[in-house]
N, C-alpha and C. Protein backbone atom coordinates (compact mmCIF):
# COMPACT_ATOMS: atom_id res chain seq x y z
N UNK A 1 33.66 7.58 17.77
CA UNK A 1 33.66 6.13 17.69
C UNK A 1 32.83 5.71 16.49
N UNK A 2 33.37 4.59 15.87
CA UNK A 2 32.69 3.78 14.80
C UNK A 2 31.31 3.53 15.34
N UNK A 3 30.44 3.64 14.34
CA UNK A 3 29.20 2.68 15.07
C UNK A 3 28.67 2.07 13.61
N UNK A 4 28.70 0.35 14.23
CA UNK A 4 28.19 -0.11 13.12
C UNK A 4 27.07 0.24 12.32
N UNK A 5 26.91 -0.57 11.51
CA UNK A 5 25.45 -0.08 10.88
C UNK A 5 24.10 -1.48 10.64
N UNK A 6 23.11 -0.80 10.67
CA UNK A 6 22.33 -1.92 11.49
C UNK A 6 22.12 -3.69 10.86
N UNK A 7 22.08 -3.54 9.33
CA UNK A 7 22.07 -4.45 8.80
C UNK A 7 23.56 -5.54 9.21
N UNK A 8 24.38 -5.28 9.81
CA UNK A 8 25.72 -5.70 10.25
C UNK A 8 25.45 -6.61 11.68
N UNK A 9 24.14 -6.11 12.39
CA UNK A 9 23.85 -6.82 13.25
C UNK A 9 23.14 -8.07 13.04
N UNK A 10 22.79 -9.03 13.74
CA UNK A 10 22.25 -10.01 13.67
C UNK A 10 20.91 -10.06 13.52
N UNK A 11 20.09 -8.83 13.85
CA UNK A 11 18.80 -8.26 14.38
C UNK A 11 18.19 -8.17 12.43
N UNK A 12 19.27 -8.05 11.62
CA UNK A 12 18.64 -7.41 10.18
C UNK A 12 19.05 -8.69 9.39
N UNK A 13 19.40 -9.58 9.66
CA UNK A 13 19.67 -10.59 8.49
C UNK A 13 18.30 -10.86 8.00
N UNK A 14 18.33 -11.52 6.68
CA UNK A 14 17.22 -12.16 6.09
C UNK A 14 17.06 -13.61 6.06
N UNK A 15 15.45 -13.85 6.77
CA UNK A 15 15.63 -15.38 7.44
C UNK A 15 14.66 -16.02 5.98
N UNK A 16 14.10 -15.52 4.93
CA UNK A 16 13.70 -16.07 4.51
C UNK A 16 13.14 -15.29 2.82
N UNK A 17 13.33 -15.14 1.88
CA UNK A 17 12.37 -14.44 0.81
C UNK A 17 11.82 -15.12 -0.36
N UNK A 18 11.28 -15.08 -1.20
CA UNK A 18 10.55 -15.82 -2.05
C UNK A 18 9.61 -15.00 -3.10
N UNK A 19 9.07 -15.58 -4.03
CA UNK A 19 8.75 -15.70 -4.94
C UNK A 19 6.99 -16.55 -5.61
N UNK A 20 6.13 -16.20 -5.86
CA UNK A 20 5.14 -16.90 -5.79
C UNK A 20 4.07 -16.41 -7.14
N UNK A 21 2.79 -16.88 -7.34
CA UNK A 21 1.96 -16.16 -8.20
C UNK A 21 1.55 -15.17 -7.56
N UNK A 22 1.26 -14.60 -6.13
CA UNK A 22 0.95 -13.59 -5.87
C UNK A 22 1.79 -12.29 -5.49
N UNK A 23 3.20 -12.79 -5.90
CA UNK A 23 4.40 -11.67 -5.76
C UNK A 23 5.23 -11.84 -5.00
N UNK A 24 6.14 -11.19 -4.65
CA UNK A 24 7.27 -11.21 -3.72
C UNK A 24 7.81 -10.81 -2.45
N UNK A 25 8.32 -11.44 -1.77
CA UNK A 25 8.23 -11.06 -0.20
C UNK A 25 9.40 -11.68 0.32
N UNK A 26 10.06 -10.49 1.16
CA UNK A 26 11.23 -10.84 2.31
C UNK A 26 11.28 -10.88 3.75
N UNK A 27 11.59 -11.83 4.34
CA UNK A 27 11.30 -11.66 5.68
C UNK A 27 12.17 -11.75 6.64
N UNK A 28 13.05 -10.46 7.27
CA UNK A 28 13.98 -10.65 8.07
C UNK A 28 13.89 -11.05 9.57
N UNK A 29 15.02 -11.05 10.18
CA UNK A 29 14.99 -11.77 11.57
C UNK A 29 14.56 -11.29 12.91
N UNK A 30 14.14 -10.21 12.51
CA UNK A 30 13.33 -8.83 13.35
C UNK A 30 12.34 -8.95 13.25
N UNK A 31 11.52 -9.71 12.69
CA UNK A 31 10.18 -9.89 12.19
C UNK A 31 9.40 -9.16 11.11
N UNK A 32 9.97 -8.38 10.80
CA UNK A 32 10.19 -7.56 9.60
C UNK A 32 9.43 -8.30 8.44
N UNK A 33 8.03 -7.44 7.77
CA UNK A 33 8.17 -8.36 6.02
C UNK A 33 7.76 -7.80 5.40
N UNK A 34 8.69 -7.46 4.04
CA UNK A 34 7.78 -6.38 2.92
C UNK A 34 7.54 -7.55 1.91
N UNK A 35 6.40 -6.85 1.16
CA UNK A 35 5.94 -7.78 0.35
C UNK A 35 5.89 -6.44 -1.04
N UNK A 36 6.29 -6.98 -2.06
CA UNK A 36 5.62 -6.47 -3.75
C UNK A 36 4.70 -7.07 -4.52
N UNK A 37 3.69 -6.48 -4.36
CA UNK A 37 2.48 -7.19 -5.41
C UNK A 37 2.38 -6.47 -7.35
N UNK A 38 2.17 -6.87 -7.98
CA UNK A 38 1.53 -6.44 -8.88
C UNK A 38 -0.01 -7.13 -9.46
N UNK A 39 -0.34 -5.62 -10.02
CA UNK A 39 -1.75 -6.30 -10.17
C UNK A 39 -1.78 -5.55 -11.35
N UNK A 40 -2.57 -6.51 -12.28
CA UNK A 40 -3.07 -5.97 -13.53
C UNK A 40 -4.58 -5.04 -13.14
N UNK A 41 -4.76 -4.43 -13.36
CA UNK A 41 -6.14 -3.82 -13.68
C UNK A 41 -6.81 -3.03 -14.94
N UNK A 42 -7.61 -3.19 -15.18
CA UNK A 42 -8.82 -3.04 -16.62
C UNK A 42 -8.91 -1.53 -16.29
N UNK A 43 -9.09 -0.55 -16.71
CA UNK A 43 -9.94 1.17 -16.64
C UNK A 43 -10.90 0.91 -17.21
N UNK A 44 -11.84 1.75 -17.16
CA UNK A 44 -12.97 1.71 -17.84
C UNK A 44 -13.28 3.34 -18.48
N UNK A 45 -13.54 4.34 -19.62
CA UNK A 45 -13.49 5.54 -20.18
C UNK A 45 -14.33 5.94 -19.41
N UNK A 46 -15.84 5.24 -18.82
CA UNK A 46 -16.83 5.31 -17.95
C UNK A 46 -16.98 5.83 -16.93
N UNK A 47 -15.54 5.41 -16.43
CA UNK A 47 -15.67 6.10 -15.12
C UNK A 47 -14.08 6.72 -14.56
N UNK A 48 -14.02 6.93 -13.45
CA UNK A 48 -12.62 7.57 -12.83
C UNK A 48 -12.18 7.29 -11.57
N UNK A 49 -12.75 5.78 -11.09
CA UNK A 49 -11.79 5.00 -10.86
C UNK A 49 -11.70 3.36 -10.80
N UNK A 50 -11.25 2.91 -10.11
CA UNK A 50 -10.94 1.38 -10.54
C UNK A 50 -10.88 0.61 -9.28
N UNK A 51 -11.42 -0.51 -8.82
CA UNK A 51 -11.11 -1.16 -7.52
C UNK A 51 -10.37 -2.25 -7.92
N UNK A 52 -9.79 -2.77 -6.98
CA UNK A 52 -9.09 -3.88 -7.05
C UNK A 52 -8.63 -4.63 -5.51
N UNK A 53 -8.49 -6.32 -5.68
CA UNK A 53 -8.03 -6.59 -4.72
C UNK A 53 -6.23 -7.03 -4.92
N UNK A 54 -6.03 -7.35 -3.86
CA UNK A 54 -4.01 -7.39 -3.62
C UNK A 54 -4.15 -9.11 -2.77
N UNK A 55 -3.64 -9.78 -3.26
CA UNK A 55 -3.36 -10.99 -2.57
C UNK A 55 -1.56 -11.12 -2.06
N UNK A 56 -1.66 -11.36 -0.53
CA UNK A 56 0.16 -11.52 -0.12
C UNK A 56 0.51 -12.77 -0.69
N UNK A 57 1.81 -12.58 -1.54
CA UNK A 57 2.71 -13.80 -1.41
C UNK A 57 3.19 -14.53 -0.07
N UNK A 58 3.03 -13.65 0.68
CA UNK A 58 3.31 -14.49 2.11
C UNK A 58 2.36 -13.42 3.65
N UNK A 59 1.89 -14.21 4.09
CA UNK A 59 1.08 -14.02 5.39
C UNK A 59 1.46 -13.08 6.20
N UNK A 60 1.07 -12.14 6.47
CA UNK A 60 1.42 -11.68 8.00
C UNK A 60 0.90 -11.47 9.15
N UNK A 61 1.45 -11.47 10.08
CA UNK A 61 1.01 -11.76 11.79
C UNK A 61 -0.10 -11.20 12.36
N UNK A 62 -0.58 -9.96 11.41
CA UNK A 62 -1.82 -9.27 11.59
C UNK A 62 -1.78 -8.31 10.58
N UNK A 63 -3.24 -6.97 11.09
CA UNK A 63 -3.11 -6.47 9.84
C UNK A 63 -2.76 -5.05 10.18
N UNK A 64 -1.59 -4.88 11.42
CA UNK A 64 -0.82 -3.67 11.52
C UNK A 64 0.13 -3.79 10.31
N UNK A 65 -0.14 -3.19 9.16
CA UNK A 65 0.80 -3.71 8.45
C UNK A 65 1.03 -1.77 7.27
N UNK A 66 1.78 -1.30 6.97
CA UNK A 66 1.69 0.11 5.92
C UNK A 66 1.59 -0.53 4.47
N UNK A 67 0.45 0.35 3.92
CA UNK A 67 0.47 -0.42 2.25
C UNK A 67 0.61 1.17 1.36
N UNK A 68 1.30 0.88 0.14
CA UNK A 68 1.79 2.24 -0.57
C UNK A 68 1.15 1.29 -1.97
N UNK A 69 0.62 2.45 -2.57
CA UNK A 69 0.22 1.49 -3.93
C UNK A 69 0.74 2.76 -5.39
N UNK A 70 1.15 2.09 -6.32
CA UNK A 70 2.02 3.49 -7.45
C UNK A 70 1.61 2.34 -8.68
N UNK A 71 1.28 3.42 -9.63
CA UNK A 71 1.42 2.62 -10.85
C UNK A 71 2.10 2.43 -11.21
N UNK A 72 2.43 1.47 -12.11
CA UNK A 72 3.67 0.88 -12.34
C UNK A 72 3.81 0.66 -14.08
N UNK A 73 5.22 1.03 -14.53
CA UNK A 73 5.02 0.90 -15.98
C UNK A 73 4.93 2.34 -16.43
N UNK A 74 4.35 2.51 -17.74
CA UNK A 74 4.54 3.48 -18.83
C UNK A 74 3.40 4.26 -18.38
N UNK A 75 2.42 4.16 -17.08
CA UNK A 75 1.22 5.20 -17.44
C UNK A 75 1.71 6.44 -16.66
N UNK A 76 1.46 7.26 -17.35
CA UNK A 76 1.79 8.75 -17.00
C UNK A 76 1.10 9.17 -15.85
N UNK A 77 1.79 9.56 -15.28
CA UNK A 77 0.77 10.30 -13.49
C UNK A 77 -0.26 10.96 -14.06
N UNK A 78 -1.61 10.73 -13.32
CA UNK A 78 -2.45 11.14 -13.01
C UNK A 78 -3.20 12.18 -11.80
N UNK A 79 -3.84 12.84 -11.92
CA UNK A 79 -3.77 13.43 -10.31
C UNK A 79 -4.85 12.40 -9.46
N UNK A 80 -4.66 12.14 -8.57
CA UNK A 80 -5.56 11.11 -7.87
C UNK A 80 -5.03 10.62 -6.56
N UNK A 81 -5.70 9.49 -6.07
CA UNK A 81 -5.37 9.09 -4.68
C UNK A 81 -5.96 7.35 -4.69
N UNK A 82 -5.13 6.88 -4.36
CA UNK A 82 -5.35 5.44 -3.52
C UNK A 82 -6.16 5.26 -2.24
N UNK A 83 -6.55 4.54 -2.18
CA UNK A 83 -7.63 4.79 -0.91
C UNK A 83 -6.67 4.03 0.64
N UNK A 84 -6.37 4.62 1.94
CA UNK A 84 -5.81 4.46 2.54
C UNK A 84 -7.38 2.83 3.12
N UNK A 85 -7.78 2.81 2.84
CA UNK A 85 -8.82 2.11 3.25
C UNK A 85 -9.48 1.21 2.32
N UNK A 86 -9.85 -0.46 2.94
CA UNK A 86 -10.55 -1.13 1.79
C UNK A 86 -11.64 -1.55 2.88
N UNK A 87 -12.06 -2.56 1.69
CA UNK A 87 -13.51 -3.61 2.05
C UNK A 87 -13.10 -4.20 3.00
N UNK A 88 -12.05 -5.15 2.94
CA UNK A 88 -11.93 -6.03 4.10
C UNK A 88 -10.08 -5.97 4.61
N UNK A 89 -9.46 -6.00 5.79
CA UNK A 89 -8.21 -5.97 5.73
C UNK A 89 -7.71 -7.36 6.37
N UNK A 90 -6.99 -8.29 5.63
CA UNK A 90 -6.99 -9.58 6.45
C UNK A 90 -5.19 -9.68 6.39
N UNK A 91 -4.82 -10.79 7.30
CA UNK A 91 -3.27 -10.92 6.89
C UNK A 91 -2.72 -11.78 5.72
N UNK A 92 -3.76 -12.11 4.90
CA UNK A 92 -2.99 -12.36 3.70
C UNK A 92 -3.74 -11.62 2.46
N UNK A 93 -4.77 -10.73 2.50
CA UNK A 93 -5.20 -10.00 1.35
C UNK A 93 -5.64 -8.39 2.09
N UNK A 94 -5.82 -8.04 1.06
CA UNK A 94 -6.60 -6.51 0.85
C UNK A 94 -7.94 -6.85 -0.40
N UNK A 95 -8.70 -6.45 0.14
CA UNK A 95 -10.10 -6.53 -0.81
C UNK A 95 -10.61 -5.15 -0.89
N UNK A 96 -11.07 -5.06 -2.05
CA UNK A 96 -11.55 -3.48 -2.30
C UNK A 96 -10.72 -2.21 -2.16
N UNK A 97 -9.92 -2.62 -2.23
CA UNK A 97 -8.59 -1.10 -2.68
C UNK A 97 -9.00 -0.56 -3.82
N UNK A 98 -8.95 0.69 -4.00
CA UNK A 98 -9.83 1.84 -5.52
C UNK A 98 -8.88 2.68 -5.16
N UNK A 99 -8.34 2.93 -6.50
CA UNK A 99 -7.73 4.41 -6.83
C UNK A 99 -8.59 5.58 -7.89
N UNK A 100 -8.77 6.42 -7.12
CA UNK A 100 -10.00 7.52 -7.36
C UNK A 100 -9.06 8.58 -8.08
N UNK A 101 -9.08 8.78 -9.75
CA UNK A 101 -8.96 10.19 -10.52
C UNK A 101 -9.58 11.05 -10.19
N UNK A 102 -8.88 12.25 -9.45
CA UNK A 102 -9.63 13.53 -8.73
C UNK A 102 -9.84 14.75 -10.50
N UNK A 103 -9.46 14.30 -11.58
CA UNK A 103 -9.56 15.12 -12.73
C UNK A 103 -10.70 14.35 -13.52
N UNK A 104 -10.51 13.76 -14.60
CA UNK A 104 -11.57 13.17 -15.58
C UNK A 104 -11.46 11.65 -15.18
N UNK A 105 -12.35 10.89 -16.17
CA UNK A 105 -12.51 9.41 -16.14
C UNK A 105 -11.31 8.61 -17.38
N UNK A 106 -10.59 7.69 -16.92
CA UNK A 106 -9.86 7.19 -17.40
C UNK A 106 -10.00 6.93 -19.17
N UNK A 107 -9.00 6.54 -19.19
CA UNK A 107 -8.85 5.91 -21.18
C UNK A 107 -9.14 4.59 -20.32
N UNK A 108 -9.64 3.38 -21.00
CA UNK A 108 -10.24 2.15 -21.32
C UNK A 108 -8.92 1.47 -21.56
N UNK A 109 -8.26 1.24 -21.09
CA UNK A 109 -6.94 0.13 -20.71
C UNK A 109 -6.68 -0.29 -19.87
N UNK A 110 -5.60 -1.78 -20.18
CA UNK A 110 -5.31 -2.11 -19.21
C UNK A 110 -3.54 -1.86 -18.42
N UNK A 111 -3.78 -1.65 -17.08
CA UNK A 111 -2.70 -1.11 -16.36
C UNK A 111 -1.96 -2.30 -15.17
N UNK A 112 -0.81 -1.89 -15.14
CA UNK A 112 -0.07 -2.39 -13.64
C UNK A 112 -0.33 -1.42 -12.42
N UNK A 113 -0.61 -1.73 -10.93
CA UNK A 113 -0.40 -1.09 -9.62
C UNK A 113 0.63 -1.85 -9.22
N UNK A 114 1.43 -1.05 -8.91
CA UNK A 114 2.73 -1.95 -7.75
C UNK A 114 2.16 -1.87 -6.27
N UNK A 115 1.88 -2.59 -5.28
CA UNK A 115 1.49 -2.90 -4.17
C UNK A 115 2.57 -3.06 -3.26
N UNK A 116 2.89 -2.21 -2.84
CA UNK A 116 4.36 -2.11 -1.14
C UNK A 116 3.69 -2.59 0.05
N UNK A 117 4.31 -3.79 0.33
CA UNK A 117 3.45 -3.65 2.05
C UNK A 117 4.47 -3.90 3.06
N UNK A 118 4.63 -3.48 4.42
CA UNK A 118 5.26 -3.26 5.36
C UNK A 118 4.75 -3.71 6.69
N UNK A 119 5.54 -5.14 7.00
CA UNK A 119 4.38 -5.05 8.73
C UNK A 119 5.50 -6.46 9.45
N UNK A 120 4.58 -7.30 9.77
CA UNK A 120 5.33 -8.31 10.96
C UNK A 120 4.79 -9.67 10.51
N UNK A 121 5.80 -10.34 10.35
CA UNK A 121 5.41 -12.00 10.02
C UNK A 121 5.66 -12.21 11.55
N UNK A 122 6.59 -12.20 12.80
CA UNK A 122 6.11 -13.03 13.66
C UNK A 122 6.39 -11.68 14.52
């Protein structure tokens, strides 16, 4: 037997997405909402790594939410890690997110992080 596929149901439509200064976000009818941030951030040669905060283009219902963070743009992988953990976790920001170079201390530029987030507007 056929079996549909899920976006075909009523359960996956998209009730709402948008556009803002703090990035982009879709929110389907499941309660469903990913959001894309970008963030500029500064390096410093000084040191080997960098903090930063992430502001949502749109709110969510709490802060069960999955965040994936990748640089974004022309900088060449590094070996390192994003910190699964910040300063503060609220439903419309992340404060104190640092991505830690496990090799040397950065070149002195400035970079993009792409910010993925995954969780529940209602």
């Amino acid at each position: 037997a056929f079996t549909a596929h899920q976006a075909e149901s009523a359960q996956k439509h998209i009730t709402e997405s948008g556009e803002n200064a703090n990035g982009r976000y879709v929110r389907f009818d499941d309660g469903t909402q990913i959001c894309i941030i970008l963030t500029s951030v500064t390096t410093d040669s000084t040191m080997n790594y960098v903090e930063f905060d992430v502001e949502f283009p749109a709110s969510f219902l709490n802060t069960d939410y999955a965040v994936a963070h990748a640089w974004y743009g022309g900088f060449p992988g590094r070996a390192g890690a994003f910190t699964k953990h910040a300063n503060a976790r609220k439903t419309g920001s992340i404060t104190g997110a640092t991505y830690t170079s496990l090799s040397t201390n950065f070149t002195s530029a400035t970079r993009t992080i792409a910010t993925l987030v995954i969780g529940r507007w209602k």
